[in-house]
Protein backbone atom coordinates (compact mmCIF):
# COMPACT_ATOMS: atom_id res chain seq x y z
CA UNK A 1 102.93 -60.68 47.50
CA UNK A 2 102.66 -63.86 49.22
CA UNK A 3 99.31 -66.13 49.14
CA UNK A 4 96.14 -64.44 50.09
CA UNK A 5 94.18 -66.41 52.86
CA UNK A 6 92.09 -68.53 51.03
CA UNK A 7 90.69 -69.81 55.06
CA UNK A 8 90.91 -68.10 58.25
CA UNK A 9 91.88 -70.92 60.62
CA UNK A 10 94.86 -72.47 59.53
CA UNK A 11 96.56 -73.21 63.13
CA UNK A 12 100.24 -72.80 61.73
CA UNK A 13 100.26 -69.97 64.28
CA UNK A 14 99.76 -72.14 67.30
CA UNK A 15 103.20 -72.24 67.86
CA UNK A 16 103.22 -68.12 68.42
CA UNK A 17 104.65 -67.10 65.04
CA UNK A 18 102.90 -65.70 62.13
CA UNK A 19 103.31 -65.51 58.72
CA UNK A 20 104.39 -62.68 56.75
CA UNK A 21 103.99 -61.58 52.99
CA UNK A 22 107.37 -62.89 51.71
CA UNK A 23 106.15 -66.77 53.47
CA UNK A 24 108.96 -66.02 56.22
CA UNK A 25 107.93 -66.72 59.83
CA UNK A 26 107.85 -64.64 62.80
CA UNK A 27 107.47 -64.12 66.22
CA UNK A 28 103.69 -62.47 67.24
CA UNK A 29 105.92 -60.73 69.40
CA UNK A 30 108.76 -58.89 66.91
CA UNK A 31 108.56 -55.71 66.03
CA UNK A 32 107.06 -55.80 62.58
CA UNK A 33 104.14 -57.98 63.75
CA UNK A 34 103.75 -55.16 66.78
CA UNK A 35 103.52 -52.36 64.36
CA UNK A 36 101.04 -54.10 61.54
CA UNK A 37 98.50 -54.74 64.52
CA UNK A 38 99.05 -51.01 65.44
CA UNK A 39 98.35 -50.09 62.22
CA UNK A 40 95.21 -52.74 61.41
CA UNK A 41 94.04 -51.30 64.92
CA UNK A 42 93.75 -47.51 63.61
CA UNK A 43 92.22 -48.62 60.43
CA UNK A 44 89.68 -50.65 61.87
CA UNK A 45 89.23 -47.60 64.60
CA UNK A 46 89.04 -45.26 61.55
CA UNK A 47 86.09 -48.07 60.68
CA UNK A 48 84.36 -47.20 63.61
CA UNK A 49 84.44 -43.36 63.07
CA UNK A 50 82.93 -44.00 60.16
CA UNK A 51 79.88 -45.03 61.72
CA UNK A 52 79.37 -41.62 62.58
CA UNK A 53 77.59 -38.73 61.08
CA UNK A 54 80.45 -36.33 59.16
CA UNK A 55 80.58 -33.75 55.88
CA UNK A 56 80.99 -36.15 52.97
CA UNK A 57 84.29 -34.73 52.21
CA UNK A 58 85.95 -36.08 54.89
CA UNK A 59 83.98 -39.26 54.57
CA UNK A 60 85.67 -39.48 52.06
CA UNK A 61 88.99 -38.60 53.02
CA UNK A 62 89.12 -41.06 55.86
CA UNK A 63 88.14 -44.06 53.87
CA UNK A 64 90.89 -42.81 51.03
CA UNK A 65 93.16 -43.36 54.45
CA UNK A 66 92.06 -46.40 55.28
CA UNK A 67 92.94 -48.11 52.10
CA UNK A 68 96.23 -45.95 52.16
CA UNK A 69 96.58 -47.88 55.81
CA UNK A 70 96.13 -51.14 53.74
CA UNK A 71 99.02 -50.53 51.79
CA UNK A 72 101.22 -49.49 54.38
CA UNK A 73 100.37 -52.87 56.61
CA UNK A 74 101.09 -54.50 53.19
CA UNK A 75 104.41 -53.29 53.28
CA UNK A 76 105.02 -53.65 56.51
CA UNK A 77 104.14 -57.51 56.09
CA UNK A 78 106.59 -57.80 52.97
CA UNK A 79 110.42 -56.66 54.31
CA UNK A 80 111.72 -54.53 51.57
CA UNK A 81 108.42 -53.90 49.87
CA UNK A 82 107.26 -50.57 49.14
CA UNK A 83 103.67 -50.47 48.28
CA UNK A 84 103.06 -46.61 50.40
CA UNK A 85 104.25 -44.18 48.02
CA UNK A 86 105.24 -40.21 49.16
CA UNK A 87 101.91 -39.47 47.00
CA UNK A 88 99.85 -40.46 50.08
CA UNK A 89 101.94 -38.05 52.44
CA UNK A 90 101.70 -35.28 50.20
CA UNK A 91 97.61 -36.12 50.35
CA UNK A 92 98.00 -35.79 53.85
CA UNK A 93 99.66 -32.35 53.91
CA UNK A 94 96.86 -31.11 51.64
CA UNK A 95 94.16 -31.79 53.79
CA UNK A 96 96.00 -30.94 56.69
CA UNK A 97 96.31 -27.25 54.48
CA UNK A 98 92.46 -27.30 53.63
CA UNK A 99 91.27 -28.30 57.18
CA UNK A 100 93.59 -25.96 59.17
CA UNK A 101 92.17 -23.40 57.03
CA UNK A 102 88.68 -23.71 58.03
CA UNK A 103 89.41 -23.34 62.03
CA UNK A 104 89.81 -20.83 64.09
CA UNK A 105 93.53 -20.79 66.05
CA UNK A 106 94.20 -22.29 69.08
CA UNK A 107 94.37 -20.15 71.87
CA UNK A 108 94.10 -22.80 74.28
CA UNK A 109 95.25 -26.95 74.68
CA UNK A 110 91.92 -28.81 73.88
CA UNK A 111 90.58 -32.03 75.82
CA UNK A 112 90.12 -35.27 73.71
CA UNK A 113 85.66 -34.19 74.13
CA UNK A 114 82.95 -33.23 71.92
CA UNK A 115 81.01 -34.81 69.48
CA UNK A 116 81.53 -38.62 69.45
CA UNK A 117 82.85 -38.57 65.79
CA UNK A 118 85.47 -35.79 67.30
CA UNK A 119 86.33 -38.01 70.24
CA UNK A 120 86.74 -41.03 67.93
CA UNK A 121 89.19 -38.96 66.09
CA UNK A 122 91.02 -38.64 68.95
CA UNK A 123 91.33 -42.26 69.38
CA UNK A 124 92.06 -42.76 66.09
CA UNK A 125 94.64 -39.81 66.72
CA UNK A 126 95.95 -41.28 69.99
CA UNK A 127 96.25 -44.64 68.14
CA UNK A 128 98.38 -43.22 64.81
CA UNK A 129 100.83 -42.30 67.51
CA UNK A 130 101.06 -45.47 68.67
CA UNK A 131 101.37 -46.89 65.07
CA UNK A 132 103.94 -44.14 64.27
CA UNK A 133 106.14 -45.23 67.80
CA UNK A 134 105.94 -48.94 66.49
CA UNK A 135 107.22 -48.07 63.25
CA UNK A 136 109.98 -46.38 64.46
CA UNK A 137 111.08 -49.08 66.31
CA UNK A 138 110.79 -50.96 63.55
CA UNK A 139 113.18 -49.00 61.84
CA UNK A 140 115.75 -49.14 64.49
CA UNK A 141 115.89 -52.95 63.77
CA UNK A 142 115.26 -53.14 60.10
CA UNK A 143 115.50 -50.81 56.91
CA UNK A 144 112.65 -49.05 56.19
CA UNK A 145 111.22 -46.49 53.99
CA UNK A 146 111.07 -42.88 55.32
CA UNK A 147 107.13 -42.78 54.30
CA UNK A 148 105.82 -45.12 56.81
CA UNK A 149 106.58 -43.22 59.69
CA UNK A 150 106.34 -39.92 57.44
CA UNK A 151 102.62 -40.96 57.09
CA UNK A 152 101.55 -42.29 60.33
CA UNK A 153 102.87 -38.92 61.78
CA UNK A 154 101.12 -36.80 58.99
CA UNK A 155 97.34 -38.92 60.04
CA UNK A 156 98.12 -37.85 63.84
CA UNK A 157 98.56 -34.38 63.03
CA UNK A 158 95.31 -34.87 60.66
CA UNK A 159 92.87 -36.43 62.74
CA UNK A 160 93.52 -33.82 65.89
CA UNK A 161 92.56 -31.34 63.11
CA UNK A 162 89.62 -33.59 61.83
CA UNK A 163 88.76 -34.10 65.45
CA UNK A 164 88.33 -30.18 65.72
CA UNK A 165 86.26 -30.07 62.39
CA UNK A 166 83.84 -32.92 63.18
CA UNK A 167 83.18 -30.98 66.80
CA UNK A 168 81.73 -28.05 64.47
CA UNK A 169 79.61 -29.62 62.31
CA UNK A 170 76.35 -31.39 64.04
CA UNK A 171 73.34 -32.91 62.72
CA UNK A 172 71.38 -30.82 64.90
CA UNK A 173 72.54 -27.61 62.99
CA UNK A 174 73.82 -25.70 65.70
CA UNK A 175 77.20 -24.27 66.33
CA UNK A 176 79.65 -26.74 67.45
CA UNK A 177 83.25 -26.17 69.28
CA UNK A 178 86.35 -27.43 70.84
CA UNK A 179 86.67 -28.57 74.48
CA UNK A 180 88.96 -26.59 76.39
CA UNK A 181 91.54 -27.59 78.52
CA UNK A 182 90.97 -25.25 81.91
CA UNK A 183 94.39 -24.64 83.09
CA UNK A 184 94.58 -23.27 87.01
CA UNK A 185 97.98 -21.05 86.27
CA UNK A 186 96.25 -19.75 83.16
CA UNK A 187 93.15 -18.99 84.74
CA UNK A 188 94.88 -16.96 87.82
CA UNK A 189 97.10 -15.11 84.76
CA UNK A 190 93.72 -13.85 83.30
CA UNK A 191 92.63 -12.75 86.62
CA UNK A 192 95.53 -10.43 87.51
């Protein structure tokens, strides 16, 4: 890896390029500085949710992501460097198996609403997509691993389902639920 920071402002990017891991510089605008702030901006949203009341289980879940997140921006700052291994996806797909489990089916879409830890989700949902989109571009420029985008797209899929199990479980002990979308054409189909 290259050198750690040792100060925060160094002014060498003044001139609107950046360093990254392997001491090459970069345009703030390229691709690969696009999708590591996409990806620092879900783990520091993932930060946030964190704030917020939750089972310890997924507590502890999310913060396993966000230092998952830290090696995948690591990566994505050293071309060629694989420091995300198909381990973490794999983690993914298990609690994606272990959460789904616990919820009822969808019978309807469901609105981004709830609890504020569920909403946050949904951010943090809305902003893995984002991640997942830069990464992909990405790709399309330079050679990349499959597990990047393998993982970003794995979290999405996650946190709608964490969203949905944060909006059951309240502090205040009583039952919690999903927001429903309320779809006219749906709603005239259940009346005839």
């Amino acid at each position: 890896m290259g050198n750690r920071l040792t100060q925060i402002a160094t002014r060498t990017g003044d001139n609107g390029t950046t360093g990254l891991g392997d001491n090459t510089r970069v345009s703030k605008n390229s691709l690969r500085v696009h999708a590591m702030g996409d990806v620092d901006e879900l783990n520091s949203n993932l930060g946030v949710l964190l704030c917020e009341d939750m089972p310890t289980h997924v507590r502890d879940l999310l913060i396993e992501i966000q230092h998952q997140l830290f090696n995948l921006g690591g990566e994505l700052s050293i071309p060629g460097f694989e420091l995300l291994k198909p381990a973490a996806v794999l983690a993914l797909d298990e609690a994606l198996a272990e959460h789904n489990a616990t919820l009822p089916k969808l019978q309807e879409f469901i609105l981004p609403a709830g609890t504020r830890a569920a909403v946050l989700a949904h951010v943090c949902r809305t902003v893995a997509r984002r991640a997942e989109r830069a990464v992909v571009a990405l790709g399309a420029q330079d050679a990349l691993k499959d597990t990047p985008r393998q993982y970003l797209n794995r979290l999405s899929d996650l946190m709608f389902v964490l969203a949905r199990v944060l909006n059951r479980h309240r502090s205040d002990g009583q039952p919690g639920d999903d927001v429903y979308w309320k779809s006219e054409k749906m709603a005239r189909a259940a009346q005839d």
